[in-house]
C-alpha atoms as a PDB file:
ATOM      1  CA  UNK A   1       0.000   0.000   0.000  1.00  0.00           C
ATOM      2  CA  UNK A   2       2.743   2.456   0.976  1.00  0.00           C
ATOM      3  CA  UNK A   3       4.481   1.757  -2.193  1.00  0.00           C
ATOM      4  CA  UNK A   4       1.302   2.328  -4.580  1.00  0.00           C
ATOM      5  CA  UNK A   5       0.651   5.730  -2.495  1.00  0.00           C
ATOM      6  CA  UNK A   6       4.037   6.577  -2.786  1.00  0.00           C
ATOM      7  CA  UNK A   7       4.103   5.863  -6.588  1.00  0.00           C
ATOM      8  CA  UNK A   8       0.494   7.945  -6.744  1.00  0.00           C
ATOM      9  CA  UNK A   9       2.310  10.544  -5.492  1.00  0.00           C
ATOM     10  CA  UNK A  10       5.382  10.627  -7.834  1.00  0.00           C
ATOM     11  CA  UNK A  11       2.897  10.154 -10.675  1.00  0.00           C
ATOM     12  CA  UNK A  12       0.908  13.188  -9.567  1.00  0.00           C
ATOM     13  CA  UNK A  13       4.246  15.480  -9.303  1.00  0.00           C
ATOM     14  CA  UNK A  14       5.149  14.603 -12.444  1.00  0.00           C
ATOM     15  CA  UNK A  15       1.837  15.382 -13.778  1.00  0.00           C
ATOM     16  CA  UNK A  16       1.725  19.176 -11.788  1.00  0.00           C
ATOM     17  CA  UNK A  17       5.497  19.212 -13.086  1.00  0.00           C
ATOM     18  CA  UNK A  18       4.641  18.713 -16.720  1.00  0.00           C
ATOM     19  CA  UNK A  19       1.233  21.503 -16.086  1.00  0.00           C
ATOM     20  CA  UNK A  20       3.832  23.904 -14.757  1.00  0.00           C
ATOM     21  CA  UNK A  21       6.559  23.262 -17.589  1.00  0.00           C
ATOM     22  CA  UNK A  22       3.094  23.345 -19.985  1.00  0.00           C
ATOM     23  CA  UNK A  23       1.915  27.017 -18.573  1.00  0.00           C
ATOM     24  CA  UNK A  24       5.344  28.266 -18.138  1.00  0.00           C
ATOM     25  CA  UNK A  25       5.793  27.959 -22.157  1.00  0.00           C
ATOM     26  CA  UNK A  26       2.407  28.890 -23.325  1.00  0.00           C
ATOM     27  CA  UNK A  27       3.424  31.935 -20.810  1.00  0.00           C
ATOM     28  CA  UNK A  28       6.318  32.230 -22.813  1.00  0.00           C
ATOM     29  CA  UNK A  29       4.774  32.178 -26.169  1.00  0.00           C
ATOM     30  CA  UNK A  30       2.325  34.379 -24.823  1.00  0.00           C
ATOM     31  CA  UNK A  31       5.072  37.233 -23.825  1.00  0.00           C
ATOM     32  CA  UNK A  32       6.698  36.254 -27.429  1.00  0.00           C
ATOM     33  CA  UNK A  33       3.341  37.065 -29.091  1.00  0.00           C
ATOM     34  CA  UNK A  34       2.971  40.325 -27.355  1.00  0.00           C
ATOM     35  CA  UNK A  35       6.447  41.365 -28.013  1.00  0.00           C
ATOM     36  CA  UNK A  36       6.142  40.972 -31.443  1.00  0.00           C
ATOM     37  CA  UNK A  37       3.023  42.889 -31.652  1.00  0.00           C
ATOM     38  CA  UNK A  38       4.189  45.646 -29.300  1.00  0.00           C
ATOM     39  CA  UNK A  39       7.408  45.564 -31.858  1.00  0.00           C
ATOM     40  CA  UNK A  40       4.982  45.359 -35.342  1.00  0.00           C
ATOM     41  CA  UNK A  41       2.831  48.737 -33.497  1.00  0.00           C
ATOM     42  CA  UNK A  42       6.185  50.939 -32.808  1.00  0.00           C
ATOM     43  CA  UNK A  43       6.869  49.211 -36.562  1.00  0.00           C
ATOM     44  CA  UNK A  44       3.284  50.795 -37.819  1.00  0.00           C
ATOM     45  CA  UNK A  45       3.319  53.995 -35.254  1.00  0.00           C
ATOM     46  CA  UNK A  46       7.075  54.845 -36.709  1.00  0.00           C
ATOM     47  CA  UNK A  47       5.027  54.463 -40.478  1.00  0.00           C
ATOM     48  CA  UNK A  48       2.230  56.450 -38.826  1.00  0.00           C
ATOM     49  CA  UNK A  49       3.914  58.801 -38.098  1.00  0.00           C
ATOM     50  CA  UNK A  50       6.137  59.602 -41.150  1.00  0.00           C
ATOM     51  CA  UNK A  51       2.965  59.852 -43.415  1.00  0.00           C
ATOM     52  CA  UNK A  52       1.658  62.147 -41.167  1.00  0.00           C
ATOM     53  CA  UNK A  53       4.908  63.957 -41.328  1.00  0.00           C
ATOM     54  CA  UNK A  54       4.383  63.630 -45.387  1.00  0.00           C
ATOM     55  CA  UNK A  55       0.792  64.548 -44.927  1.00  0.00           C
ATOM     56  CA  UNK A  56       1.680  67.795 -43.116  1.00  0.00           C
ATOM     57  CA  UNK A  57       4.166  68.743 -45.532  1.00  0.00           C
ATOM     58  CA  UNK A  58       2.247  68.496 -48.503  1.00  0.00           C
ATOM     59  CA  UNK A  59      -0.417  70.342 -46.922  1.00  0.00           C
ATOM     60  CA  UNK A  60       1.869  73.113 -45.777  1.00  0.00           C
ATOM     61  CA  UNK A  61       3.139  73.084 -49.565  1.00  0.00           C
ATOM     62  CA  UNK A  62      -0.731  72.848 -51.220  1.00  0.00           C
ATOM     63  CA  UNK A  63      -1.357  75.901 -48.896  1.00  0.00           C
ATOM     64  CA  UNK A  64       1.832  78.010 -49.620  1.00  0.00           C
ATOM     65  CA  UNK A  65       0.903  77.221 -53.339  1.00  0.00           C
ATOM     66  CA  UNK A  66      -2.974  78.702 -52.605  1.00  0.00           C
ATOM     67  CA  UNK A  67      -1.603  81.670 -51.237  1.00  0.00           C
ATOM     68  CA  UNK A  68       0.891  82.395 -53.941  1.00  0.00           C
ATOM     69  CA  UNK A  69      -2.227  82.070 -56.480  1.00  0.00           C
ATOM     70  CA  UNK A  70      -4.136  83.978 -54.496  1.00  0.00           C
ATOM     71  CA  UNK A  71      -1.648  86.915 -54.176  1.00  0.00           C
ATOM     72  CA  UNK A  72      -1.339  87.005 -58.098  1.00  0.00           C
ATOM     73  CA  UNK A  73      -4.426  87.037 -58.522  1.00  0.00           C
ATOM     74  CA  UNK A  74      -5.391  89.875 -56.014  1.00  0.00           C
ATOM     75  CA  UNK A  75      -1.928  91.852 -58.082  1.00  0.00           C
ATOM     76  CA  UNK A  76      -3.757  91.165 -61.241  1.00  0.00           C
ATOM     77  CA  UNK A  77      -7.130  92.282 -60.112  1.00  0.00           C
ATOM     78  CA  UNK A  78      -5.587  95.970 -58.704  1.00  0.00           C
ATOM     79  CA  UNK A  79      -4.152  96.063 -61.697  1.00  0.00           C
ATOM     80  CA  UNK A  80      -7.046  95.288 -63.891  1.00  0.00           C
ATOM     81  CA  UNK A  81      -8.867  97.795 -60.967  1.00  0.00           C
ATOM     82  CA  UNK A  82      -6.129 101.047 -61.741  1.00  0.00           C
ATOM     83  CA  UNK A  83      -6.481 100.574 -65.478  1.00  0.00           C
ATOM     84  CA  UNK A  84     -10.399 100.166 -65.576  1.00  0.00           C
ATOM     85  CA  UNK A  85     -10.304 103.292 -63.825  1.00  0.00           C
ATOM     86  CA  UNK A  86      -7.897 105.299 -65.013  1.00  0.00           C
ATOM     87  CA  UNK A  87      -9.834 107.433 -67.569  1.00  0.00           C
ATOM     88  CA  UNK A  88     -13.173 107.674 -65.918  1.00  0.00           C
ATOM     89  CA  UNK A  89     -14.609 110.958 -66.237  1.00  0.00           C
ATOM     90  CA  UNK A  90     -17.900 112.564 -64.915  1.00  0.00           C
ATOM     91  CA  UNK A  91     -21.272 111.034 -66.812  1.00  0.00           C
ATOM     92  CA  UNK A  92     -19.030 107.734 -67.548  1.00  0.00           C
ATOM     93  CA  UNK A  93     -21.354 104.602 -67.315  1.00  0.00           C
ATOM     94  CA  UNK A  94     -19.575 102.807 -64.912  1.00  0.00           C
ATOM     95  CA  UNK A  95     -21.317  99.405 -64.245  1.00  0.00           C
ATOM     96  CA  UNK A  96     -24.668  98.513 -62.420  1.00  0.00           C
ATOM     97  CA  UNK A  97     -26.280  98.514 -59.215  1.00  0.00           C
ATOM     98  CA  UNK A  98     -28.835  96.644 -57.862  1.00  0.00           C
ATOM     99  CA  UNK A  99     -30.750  95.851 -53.785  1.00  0.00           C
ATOM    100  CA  UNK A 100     -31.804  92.745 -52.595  1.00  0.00           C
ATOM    101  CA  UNK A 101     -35.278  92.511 -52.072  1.00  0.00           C
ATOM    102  CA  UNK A 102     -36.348  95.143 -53.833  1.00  0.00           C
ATOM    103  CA  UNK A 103     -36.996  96.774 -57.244  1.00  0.00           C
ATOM    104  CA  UNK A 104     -33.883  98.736 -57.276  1.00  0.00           C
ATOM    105  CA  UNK A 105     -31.951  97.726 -60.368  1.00  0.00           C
ATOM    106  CA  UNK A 106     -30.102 100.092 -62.766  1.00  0.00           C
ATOM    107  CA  UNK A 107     -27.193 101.670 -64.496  1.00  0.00           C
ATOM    108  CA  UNK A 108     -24.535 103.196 -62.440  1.00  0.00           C
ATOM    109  CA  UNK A 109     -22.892 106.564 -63.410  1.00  0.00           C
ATOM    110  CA  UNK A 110     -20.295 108.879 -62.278  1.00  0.00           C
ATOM    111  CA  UNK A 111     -21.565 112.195 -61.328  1.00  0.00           C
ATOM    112  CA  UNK A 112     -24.846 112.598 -59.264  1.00  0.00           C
ATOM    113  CA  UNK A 113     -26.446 115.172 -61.574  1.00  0.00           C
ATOM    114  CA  UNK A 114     -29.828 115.372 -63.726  1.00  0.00           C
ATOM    115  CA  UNK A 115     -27.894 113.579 -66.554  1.00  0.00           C
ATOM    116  CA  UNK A 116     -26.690 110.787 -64.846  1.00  0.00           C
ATOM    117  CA  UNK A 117     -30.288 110.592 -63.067  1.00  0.00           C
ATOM    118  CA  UNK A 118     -32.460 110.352 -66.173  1.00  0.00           C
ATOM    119  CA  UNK A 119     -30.670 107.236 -67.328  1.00  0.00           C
ATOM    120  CA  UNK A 120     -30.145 105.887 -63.651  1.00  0.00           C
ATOM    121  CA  UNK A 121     -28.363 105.841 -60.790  1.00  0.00           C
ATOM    122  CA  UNK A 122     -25.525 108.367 -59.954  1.00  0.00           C
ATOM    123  CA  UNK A 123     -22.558 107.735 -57.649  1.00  0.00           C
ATOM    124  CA  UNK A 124     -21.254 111.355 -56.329  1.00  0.00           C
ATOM    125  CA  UNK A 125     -17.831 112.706 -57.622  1.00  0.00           C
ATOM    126  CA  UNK A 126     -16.798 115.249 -55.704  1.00  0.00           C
ATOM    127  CA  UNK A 127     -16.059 116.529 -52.003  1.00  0.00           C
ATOM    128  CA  UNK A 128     -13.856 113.071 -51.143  1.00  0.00           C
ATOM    129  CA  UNK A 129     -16.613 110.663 -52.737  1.00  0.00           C
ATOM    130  CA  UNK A 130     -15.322 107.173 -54.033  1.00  0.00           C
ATOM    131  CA  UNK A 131     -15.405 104.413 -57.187  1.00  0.00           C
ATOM    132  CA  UNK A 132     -17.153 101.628 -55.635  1.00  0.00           C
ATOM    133  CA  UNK A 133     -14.801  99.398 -53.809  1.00  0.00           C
ATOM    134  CA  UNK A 134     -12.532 102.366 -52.951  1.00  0.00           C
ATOM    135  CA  UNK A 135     -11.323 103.517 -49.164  1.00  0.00           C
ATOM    136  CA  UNK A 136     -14.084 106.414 -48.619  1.00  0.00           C
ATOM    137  CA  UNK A 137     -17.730 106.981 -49.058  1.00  0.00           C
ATOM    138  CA  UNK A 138     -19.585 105.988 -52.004  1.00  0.00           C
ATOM    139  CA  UNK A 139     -22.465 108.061 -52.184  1.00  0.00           C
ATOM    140  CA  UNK A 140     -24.806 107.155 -54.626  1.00  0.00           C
ATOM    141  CA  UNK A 141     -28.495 108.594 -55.300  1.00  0.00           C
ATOM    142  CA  UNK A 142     -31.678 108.723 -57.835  1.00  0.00           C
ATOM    143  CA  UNK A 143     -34.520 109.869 -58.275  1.00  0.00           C
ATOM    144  CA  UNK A 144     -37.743 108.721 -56.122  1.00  0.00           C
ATOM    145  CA  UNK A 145     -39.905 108.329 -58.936  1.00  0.00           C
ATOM    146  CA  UNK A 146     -38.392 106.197 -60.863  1.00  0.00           C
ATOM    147  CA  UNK A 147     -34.924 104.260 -60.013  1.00  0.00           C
ATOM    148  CA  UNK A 148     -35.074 104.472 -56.712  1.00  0.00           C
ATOM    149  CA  UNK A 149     -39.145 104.730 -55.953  1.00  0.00           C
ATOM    150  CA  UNK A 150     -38.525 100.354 -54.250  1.00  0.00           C
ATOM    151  CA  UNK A 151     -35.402 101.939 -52.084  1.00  0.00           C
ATOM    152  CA  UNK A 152     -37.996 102.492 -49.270  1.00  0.00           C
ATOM    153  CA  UNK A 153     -38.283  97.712 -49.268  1.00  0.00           C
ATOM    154  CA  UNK A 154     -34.823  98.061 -48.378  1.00  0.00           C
ATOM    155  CA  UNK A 155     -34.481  96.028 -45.353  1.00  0.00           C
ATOM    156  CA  UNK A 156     -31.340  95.886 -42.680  1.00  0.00           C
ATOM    157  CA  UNK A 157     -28.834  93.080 -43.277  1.00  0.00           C
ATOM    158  CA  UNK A 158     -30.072  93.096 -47.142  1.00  0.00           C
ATOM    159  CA  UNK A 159     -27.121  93.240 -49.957  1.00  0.00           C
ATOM    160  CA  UNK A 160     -26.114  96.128 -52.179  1.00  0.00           C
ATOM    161  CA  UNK A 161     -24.307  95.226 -55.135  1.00  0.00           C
ATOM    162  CA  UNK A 162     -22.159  98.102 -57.122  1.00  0.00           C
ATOM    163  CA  UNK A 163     -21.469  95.961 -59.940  1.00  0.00           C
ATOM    164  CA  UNK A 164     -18.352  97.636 -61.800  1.00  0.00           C
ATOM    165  CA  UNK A 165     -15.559  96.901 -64.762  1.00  0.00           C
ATOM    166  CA  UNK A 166     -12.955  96.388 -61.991  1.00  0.00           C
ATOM    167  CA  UNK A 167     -14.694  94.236 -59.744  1.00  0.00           C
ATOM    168  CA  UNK A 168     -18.050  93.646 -58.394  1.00  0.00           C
ATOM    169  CA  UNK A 169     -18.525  95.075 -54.518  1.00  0.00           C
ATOM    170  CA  UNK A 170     -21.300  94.002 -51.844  1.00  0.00           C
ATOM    171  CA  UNK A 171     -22.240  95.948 -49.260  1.00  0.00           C
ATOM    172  CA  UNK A 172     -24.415  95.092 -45.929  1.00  0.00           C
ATOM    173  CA  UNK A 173     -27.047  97.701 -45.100  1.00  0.00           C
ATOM    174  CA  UNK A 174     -26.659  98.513 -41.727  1.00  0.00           C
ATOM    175  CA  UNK A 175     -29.109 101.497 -40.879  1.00  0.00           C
ATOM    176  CA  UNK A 176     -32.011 103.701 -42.941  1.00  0.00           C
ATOM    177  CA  UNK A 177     -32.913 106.899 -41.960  1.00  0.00           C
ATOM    178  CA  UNK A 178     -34.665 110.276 -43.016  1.00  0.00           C
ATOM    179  CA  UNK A 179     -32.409 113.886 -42.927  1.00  0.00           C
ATOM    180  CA  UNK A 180     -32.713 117.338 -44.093  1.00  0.00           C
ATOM    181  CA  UNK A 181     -31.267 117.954 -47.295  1.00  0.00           C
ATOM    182  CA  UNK A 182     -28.435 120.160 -45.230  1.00  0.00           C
ATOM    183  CA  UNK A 183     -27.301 117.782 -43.204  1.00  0.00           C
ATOM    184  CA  UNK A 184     -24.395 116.555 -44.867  1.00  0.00           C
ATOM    185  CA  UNK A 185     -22.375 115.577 -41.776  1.00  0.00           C
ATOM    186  CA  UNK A 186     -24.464 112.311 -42.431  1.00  0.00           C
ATOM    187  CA  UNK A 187     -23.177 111.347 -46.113  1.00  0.00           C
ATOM    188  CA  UNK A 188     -19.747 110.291 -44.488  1.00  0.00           C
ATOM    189  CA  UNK A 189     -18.256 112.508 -47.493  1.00  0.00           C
ATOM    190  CA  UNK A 190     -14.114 112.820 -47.196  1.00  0.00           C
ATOM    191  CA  UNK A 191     -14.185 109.495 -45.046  1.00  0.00           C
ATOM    192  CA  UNK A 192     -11.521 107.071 -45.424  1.00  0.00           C
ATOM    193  CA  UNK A 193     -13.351 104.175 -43.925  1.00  0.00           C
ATOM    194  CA  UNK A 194     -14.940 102.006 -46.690  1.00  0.00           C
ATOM    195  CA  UNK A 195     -18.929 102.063 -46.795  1.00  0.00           C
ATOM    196  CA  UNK A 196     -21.855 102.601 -49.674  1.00  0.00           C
ATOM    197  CA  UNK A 197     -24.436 105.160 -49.255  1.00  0.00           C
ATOM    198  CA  UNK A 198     -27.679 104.914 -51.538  1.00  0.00           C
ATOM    199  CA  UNK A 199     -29.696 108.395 -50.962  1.00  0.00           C
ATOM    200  CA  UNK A 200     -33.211 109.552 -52.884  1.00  0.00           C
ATOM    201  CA  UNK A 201     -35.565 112.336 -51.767  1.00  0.00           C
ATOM    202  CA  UNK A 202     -38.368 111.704 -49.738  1.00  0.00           C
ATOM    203  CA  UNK A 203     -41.491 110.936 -48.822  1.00  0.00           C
ATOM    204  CA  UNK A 204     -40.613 108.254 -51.827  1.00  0.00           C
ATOM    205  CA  UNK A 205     -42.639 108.874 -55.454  1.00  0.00           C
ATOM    206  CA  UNK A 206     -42.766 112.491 -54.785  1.00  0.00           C
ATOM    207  CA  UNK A 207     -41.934 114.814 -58.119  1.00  0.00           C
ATOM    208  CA  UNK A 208     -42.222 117.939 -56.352  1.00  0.00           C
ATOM    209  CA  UNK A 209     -38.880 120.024 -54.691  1.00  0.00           C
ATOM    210  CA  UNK A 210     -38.267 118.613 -51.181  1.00  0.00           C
ATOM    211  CA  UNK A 211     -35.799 118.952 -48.564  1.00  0.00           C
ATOM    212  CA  UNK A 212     -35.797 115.823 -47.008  1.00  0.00           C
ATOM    213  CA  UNK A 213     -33.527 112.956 -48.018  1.00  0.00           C
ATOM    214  CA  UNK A 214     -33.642 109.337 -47.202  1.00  0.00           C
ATOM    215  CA  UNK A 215     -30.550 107.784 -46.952  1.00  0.00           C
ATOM    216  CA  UNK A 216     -29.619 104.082 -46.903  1.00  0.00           C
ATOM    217  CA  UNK A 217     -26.265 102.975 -45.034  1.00  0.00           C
ATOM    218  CA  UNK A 218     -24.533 100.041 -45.820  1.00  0.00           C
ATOM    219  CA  UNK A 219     -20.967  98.165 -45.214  1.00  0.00           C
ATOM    220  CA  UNK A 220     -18.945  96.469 -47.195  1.00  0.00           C
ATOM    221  CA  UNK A 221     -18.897  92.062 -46.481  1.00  0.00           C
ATOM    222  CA  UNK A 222     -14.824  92.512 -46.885  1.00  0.00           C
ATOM    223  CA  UNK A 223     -11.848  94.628 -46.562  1.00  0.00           C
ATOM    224  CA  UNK A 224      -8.650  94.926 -47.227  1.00  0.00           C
ATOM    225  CA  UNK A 225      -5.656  97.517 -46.904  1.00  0.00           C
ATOM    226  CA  UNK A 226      -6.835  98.574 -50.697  1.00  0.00           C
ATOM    227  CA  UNK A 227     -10.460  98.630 -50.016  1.00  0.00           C
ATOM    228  CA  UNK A 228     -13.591  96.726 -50.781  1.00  0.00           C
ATOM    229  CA  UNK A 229     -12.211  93.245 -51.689  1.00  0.00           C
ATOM    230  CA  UNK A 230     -13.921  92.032 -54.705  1.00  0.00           C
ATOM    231  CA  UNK A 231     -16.680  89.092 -54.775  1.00  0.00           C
ATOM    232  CA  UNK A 232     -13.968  87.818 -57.023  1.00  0.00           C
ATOM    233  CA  UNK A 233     -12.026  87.275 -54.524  1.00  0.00           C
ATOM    234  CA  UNK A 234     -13.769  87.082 -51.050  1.00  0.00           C
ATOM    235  CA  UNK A 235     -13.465  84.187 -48.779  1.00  0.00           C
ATOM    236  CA  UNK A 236     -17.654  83.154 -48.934  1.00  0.00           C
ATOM    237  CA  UNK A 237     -19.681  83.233 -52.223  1.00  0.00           C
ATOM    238  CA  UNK A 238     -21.372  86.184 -53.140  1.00  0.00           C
ATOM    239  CA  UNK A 239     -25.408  85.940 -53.823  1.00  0.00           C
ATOM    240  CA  UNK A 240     -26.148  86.446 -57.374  1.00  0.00           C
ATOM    241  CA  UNK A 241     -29.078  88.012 -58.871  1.00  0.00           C
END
């Protein structure tokens, strides 16, 4: 008896021997395992990571390219701008302007005078007033009972569009009000700061002499150290009639 027990027991050591020398190598195949995946990931993160690097220099490269364009083609536009410009001379036809929401739609001149008025619209051209797109005031009026007879649907936050050889500029009304036809401190005229004044007499459809003057204020969607920056080349996309 005390020999089968004792041979039990030798049996059974060897048997929790061979387990132990069993788990110890699947342990060791385990580790194995997960040192060659820990060693393939730093192998992909190290590959990761230099497309990235690729990645982020091609983008910094696409973009330098972008801007390069885009600085041309602002050159070329001030350029087109100075030469569209250069011979403009009171009663010119220079372009087109229109409101959003409303009727307003007509033929832009320089010159603000009875001329310019029976054909359209008139931008002012004296006492420091502006081209459209320009650094200063562009004041820009006609008549109540025709042109400008829808300027009173003229809402805040609509669009006026000065639609011009050199560019076409958008401006954001921003305020409407009624003054005396002497109160010029509030046409902005001589200011440097870029913004589009439409102006007609008023009440609105009257053909009789008045001196009252409604007056629509507006601000342009962009600027830049030359101005209005053309729809051409603003950042959004301008509405289109």
């Amino acid at each position: 008896m005390k020999r089968a027990a004792a041979l039990v027991a030798a049996i059974l050591a060897i048997a929790f021997a061979v387990v132990a020398v069993v788990q110890t190598l699947r342990l060791e195949a385990a580790r194995q395992d997960i040192e060659t995946l820990r060693a393939a990931n730093d192998g992909l993160q190290s590959e990761l990571d230099t497309v990235n690097g690729q990645l982020t220099a091609e983008q910094a490269a696409r973009q330098d390219v972008e801007q390069q364009l885009a600085d041309l083609q602002k050159q070329q536009a001030l350029q087109n701008a100075e030469q569209a410009k250069a011979n403009i001379q009171d009663g010119d036809e220079i372009g087109r302007v229109w409101v959003e929401g409303t009727e307003v739609d007509c033929t832009l001149y320089w010159g603000d005078t009875g001329n310019q008025f029976r054909n359209g619209a008139g931008a002012h051209s004296a006492d420091g007033c502006v081209l459209p797109g320009e650094n200063g005031t562009v004041f820009v009026g006609g008549h109540t009972d025709s042109w400008f007879v829808d300027l009173k649907s003229a809402e805040i936050g609509a669009i006026i569009h000065l639609e011009t050889p050199w560019g076409n500029f958008s401006y954001k009304i921003t305020e409407t009000k009624v003054v005396q036809e002497t109160d010029i401190d509030q046409c902005r005229w001589g200011a440097t700061t870029p913004s589009c004044i439409l102006y007609t007499c008023y009440p609105f459809g009257i053909q009789t002499p008045t001196d009252q003057r409604y007056l629509v204020y507006a601000d342009p969607l962009e600027t830049d150290e030359n101005g209005v920056v053309p729809d051409e080349l603003r950042q959004d996309t301008a509405p289109e009639n």
